[in-house]
Protein backbone atom coordinates (compact mmCIF):
# COMPACT_ATOMS: atom_id res chain seq x y z
CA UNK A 1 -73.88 -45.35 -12.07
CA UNK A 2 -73.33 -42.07 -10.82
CA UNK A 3 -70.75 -38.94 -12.81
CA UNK A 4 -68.35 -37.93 -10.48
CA UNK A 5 -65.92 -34.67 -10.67
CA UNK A 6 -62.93 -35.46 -12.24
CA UNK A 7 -59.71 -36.08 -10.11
CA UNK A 8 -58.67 -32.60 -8.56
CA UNK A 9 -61.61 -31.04 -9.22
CA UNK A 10 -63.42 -28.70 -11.40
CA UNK A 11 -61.63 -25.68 -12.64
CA UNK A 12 -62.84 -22.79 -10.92
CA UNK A 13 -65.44 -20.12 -12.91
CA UNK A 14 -64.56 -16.59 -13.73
CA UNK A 15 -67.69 -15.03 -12.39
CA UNK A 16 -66.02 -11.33 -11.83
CA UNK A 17 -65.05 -8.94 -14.72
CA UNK A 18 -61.37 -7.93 -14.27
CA UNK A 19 -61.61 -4.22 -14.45
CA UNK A 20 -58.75 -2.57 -13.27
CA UNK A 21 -59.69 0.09 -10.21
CA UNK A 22 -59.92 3.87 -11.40
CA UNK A 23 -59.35 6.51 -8.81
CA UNK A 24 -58.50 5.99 -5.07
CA UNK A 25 -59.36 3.65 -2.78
CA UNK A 26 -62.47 4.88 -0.43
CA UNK A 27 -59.86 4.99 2.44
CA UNK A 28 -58.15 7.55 0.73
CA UNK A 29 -60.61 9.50 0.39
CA UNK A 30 -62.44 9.22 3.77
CA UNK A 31 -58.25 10.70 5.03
CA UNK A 32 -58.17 13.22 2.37
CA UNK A 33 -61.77 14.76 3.26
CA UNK A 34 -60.90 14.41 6.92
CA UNK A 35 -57.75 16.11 6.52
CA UNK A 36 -59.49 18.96 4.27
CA UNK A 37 -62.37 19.26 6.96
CA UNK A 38 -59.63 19.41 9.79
CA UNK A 39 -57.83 22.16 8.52
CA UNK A 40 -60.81 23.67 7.38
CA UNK A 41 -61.50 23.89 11.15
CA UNK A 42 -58.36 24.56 11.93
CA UNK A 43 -58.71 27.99 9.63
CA UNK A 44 -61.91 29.17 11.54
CA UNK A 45 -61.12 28.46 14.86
CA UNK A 46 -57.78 30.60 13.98
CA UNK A 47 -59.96 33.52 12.59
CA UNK A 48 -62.14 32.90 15.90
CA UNK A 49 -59.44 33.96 17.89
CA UNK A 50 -58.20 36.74 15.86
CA UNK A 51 -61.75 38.31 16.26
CA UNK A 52 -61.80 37.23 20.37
CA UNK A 53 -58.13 39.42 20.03
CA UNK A 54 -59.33 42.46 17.83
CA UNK A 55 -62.80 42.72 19.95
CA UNK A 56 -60.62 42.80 23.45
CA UNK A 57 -58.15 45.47 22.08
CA UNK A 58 -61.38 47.38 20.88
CA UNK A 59 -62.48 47.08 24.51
CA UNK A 60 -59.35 47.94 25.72
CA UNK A 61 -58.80 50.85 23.29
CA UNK A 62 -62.07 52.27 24.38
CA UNK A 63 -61.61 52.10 28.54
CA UNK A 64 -58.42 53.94 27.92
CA UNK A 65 -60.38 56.51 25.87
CA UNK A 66 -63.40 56.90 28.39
CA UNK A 67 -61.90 59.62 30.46
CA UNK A 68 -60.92 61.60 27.30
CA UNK A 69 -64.59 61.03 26.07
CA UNK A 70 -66.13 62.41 29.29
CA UNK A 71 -64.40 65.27 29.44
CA UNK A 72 -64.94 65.79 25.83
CA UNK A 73 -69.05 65.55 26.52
CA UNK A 74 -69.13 67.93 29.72
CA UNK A 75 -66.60 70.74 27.53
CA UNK A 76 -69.58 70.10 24.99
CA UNK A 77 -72.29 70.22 27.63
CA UNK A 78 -70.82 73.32 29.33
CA UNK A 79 -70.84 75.06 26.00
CA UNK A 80 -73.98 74.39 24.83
CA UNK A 81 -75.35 75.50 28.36
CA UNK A 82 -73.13 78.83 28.31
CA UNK A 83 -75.13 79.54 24.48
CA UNK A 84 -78.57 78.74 25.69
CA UNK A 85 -77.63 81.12 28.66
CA UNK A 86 -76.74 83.85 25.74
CA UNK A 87 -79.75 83.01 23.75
CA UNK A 88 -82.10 83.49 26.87
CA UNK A 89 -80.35 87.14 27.38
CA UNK A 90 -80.58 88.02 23.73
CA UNK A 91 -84.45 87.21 24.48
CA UNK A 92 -84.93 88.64 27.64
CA UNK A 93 -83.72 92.05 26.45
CA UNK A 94 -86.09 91.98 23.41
CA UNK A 95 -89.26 91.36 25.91
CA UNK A 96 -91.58 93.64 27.62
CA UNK A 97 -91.13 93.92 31.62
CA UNK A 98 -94.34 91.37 32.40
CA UNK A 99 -93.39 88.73 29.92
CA UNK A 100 -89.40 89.34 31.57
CA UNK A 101 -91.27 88.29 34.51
CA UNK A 102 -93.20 85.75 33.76
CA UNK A 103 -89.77 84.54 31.53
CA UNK A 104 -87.64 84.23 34.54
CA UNK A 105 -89.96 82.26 37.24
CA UNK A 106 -87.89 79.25 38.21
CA UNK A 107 -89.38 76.05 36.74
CA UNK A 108 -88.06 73.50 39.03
CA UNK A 109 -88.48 74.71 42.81
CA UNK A 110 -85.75 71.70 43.72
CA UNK A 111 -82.43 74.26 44.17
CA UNK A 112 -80.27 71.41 46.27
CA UNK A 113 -77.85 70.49 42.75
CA UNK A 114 -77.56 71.66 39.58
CA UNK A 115 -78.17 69.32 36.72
CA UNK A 116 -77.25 69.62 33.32
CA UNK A 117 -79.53 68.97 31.19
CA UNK A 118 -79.11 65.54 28.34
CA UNK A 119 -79.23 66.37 25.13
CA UNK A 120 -80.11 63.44 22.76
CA UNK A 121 -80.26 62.59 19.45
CA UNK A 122 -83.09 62.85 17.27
CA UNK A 123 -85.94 65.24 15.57
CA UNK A 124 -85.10 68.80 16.05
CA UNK A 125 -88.19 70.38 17.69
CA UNK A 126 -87.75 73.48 14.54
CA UNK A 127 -88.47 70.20 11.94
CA UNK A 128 -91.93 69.05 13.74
């Protein structure tokens, strides 16, 4: 003859420790990090803009100031022109009447416009 479970069964096993759960639940997490990440982005984007703002009113600032710096390069242009002018006299007095000659023989034979000439920045030709 054969055992058989006893009427209403077998009690069930404990097969799981009952530790009680430390910390949050993952889905608390996964909200809080999201949340964090969001405003995170949130933040940056923000500063984004601010820069995209200060950039334009740079931009801004300095079309308004164009004219002002124009003029302020041709007064400087016109006054370094009006000493090199001086200079050459200061020379030309101080020279004997062939070099005088040879000193004022036009370099450029083109007489249609006047250009000024560009100064730039860079190694003075006294430091070579």
């Amino acid at each position: 003859m054969q055992d058989l479970p006893p009427v209403g069964g077998y009690e069930p096993i404990q097969w799981k420790r009952n530790i009680p759960a430390r910390g949050f639940s993952g889905n608390v997490y996964f909200w809080g990090i999201t949340a964090f990440m969001a405003f995170g982005f949130y933040r940056y984007y923000k500063g984004v803009d601010e820069q995209r703002e200060l950039l334009r009113e740079k931009a801004y600032a300095r079309f308004n100031l164009e004219p002002l710096l124009l003029a302020e390069e041709d007064r400087n242009l016109a006054r370094r022109y009006y000493a090199e002018l001086a200079r050459q006299k200061l020379v030309r007095e101080s020279m004997s009447p062939e070099t005088r000659a040879k000193f004022d023989e036009e370099v450029y034979h083109d007489k249609s416009k006047f250009r000024f000439p560009r100064f730039t920045s860079g190694i003075d030709a006294k430091d070579i």
